[in-house]
Protein backbone atom coordinates (compact mmCIF):
# COMPACT_ATOMS: atom_id res chain seq x y z
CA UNK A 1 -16.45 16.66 -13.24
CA UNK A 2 -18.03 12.90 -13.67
CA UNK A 3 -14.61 12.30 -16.36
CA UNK A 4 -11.82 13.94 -13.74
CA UNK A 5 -13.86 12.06 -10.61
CA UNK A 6 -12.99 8.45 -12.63
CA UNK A 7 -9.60 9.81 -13.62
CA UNK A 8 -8.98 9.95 -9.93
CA UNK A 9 -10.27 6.60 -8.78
CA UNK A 10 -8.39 4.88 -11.43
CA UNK A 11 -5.63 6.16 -10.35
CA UNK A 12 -6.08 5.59 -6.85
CA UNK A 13 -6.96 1.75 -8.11
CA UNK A 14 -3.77 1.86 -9.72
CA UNK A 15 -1.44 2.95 -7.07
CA UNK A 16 -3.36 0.21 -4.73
CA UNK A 17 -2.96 -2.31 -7.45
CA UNK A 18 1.28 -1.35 -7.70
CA UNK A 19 1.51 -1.49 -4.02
CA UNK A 20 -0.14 -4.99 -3.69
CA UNK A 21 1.95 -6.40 -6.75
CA UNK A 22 5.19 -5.27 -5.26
CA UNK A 23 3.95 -6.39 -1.67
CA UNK A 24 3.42 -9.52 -3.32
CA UNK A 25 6.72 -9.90 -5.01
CA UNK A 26 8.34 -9.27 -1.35
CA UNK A 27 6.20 -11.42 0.28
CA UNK A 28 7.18 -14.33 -2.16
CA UNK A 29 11.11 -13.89 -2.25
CA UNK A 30 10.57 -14.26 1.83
CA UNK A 31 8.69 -17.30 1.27
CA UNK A 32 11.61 -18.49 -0.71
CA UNK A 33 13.71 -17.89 1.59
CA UNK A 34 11.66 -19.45 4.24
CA UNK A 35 11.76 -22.54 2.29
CA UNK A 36 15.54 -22.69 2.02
CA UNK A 37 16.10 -22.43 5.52
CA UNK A 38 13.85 -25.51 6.30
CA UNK A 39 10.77 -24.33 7.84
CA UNK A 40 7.92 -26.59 6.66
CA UNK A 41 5.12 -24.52 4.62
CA UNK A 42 2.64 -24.82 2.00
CA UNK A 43 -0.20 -22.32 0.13
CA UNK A 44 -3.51 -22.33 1.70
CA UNK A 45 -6.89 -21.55 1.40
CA UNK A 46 -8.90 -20.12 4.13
CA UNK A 47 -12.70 -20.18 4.65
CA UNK A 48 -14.10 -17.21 7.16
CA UNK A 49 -17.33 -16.02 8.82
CA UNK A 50 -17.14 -12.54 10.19
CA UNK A 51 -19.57 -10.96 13.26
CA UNK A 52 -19.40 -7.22 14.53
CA UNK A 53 -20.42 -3.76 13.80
CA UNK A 54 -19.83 -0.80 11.70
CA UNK A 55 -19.74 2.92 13.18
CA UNK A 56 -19.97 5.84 11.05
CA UNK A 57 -20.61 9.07 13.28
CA UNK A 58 -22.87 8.65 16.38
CA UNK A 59 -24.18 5.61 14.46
CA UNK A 60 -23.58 2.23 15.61
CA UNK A 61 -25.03 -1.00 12.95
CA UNK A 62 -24.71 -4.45 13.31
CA UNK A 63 -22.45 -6.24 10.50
CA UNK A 64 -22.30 -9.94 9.11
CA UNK A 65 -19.84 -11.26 6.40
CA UNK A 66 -18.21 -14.45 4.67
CA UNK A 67 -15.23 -14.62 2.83
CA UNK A 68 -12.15 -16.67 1.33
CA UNK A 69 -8.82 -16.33 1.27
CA UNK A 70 -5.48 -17.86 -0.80
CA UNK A 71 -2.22 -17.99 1.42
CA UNK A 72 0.24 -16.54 -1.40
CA UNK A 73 3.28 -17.51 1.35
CA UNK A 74 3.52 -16.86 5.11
CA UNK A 75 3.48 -13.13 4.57
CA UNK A 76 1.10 -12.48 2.27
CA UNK A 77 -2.60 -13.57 1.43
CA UNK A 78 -5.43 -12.31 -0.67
CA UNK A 79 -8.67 -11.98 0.87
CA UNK A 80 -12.28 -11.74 -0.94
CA UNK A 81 -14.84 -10.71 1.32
CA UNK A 82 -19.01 -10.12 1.41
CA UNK A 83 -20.32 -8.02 4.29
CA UNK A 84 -23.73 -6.97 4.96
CA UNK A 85 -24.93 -3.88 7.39
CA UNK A 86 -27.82 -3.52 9.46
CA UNK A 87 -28.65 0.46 8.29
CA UNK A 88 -32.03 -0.15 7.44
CA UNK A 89 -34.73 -2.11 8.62
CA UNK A 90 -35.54 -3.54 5.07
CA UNK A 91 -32.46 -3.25 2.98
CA UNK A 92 -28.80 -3.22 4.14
CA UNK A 93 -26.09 -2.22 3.12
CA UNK A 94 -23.57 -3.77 1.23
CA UNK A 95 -19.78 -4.34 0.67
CA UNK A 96 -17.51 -6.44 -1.55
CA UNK A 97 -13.51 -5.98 -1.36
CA UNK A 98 -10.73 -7.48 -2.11
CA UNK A 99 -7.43 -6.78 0.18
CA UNK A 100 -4.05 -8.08 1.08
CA UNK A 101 -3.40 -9.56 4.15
CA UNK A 102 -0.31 -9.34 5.49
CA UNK A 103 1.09 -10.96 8.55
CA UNK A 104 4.07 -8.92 11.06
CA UNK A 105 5.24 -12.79 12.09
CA UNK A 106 5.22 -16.10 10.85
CA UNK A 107 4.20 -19.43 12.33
CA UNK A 108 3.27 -18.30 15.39
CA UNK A 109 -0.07 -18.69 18.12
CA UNK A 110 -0.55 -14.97 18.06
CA UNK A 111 0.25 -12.99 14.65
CA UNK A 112 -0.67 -9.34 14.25
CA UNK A 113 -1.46 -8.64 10.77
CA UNK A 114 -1.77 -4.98 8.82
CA UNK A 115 -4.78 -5.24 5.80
CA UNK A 116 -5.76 -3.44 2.95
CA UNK A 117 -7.81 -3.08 0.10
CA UNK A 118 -9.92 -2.01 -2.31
CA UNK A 119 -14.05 -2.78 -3.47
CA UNK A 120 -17.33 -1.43 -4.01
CA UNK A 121 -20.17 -0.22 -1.34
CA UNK A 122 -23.75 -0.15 -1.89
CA UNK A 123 -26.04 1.84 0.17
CA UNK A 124 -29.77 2.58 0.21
CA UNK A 125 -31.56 5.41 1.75
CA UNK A 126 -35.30 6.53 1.85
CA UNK A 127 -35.05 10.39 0.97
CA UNK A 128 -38.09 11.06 3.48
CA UNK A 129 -36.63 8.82 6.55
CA UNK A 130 -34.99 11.98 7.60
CA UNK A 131 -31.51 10.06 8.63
CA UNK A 132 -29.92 10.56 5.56
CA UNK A 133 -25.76 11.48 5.95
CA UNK A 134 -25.39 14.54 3.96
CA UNK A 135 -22.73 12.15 1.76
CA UNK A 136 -25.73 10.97 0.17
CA UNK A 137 -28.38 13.56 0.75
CA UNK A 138 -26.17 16.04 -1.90
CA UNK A 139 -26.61 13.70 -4.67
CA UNK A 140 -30.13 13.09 -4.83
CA UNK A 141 -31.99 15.53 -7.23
CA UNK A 142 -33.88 18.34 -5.14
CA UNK A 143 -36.96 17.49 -3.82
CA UNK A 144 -36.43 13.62 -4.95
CA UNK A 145 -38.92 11.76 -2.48
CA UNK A 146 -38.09 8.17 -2.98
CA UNK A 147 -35.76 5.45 -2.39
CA UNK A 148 -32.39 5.82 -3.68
CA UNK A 149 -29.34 3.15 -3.88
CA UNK A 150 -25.72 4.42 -4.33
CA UNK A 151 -22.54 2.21 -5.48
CA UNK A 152 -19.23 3.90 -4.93
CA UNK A 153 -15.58 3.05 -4.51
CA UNK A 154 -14.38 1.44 -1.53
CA UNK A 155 -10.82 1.94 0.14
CA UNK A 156 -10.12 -0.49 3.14
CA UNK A 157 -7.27 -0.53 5.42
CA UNK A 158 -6.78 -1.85 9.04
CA UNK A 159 -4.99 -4.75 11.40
CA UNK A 160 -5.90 -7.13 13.94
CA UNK A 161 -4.32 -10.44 15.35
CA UNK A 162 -4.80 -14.20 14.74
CA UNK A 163 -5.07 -16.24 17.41
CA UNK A 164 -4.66 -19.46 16.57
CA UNK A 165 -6.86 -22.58 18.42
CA UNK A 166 -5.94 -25.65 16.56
CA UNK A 167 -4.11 -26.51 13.24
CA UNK A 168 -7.06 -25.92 11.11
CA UNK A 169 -9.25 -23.23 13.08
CA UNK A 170 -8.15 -19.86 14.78
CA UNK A 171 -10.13 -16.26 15.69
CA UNK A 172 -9.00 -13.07 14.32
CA UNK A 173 -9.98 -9.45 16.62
CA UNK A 174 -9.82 -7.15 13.88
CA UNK A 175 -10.25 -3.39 13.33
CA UNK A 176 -11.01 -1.95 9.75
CA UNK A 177 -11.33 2.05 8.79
CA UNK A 178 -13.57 2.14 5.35
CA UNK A 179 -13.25 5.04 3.02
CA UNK A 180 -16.18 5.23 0.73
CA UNK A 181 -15.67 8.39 -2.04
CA UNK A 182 -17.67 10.25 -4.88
CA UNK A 183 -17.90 13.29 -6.58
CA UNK A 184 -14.27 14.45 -4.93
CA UNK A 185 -16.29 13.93 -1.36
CA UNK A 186 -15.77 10.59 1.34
CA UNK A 187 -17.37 9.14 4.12
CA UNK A 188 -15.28 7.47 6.50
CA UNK A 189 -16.54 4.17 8.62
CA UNK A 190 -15.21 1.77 10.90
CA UNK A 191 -15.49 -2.05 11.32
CA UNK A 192 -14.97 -4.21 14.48
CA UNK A 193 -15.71 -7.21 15.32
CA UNK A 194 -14.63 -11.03 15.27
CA UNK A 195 -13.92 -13.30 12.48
CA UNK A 196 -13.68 -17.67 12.78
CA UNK A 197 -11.49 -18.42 10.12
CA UNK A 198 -10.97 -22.17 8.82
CA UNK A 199 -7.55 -23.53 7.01
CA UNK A 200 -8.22 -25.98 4.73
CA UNK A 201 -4.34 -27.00 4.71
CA UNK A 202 -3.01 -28.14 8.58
CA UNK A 203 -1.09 -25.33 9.61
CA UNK A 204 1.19 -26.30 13.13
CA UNK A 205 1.12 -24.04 16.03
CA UNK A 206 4.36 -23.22 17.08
C-alpha cells in the first residue's frame, strides 16, 4: 500500500513538474517575442505578505503567509510561499509550496492570473479534542490518546487578479483550492484572502 501510495505521488509530482517545464518554455518564447517587438521588460523578483482565511467544511481559520517570487518573463513566474493556519489554539498548521504563476495579460493595471502548484502540509491534532476530520482521525492507531502531527503532499491550484498601485507595489484578491492526499484518500481546502506584493525591479503601469 505505503510503496503504490508513493508510486502515485511521484507521479503526480512528475506530471506537475512536465506541465510547469513546458509552461515555462511557452512562457519564455513569448517573452522573446515580446522583446522583439519593443516592449520594454526585464526579470523580477517579488517580495509578498499574504492575509486571509482557509475553509475546509463548516470550518472557517484565519491564515498568514510570506513569500518570494522570480518573474521568469511577463507570463510566467515562480512563486515560493510559507503560510500558517489558525486550527489550533497552540499549534497551527502549516504549508510550504512552490507554484507557477501565470498571468492572462501583460503590462497592464489589472491582470488576472491562473496558479498552481505543488508542496507539503503539516497538521496537528489532539486525538481527545474531539474535532478531528476523519482525514486524520483514520490514521491514528486505535485508541491513540495524544497529540499527533501529519505531513502530506500538497496540490495547489487557483487565480486571482493584480491590481497594480504604483511601479513597485500592487494588491493581488486571490482564491486558492488546496488538495492535501494520503493513503489513496484527500482533503480538499480553500484559501482567500489578500496579498501586498512588492517588485523589486520598477515595473510601469500601462
Amino acid at each position: 500500500m505505503t510503496t503504490s501510495i508513493l508510486h502515485r505521488c511521484r507521479s503526480a509530482a512528475g506530471t506537475s513538474l512536465v506541465v510547469l517545464a513546458l509552461t515555462f518554455l511557452a512562457q519564455t518564447a513569448a517573452a522573446q517575442t515580446d522583446s522583439a517587438s519593443g516592449m520594454d521588460w526585464q526579470h523580477g523578483t517579488t517580495l509578498f505578505g499574504f492575509g486571509g482565511a482557509q475553509s475546509a467544511s463548516s470550518r472557517v481559520s484565519a491564515a498568514a503567509g510570506l513569500g518570494f517570487g522570480w518573474e521568469v518573463s511577463q507570463r510566467f513566474a515562480l512563486e515560493g510561499r510559507a503560510t500558517w493556519f489558525r486550527i489550533n489554539e497552540d499549534v497551527p498548521d502549516f504549508a510550504a509550496t512552490m507554484a507557477a504563476h501565470v498571468p492572462l495579460t501583460t503590462m497592464r493595471s489589472f491582470r488576472p492570473f491562473v496558479t498552481g502548484g505543488l508542496g507539503m502540509y503539516r497538521a496537528t491534532y489532539d486525538a481527545q479534542s474531539g474535532a478531528v476530520p476523519t482525514f486524520y482521525q483514520s490514521r491514528m492507531p486505535q485508541g491513540f490518546a495524544g497529540r499527533r502531527a501529519f505531513e502530506d503532499f500538497l496540490v495547489t491550484f487557483g487565480g486571482g487578479v493584480d491590481v497594480h498601485l504604483t511601479d513597485h507595489f500592487f494588491v493581488r484578491p486571490e482564491v486558492n483550492m488546496m488538495l492535501v492526499t494520503a493513503d489513496g484518500d484527500h482533503r480538499q481546502m480553500g484559501l482567500y484572502g489578500v496579498q501586498l506584493v512588492y517588485h523589486f525591479e520598477a515595473h510601469p503601469i500601462e
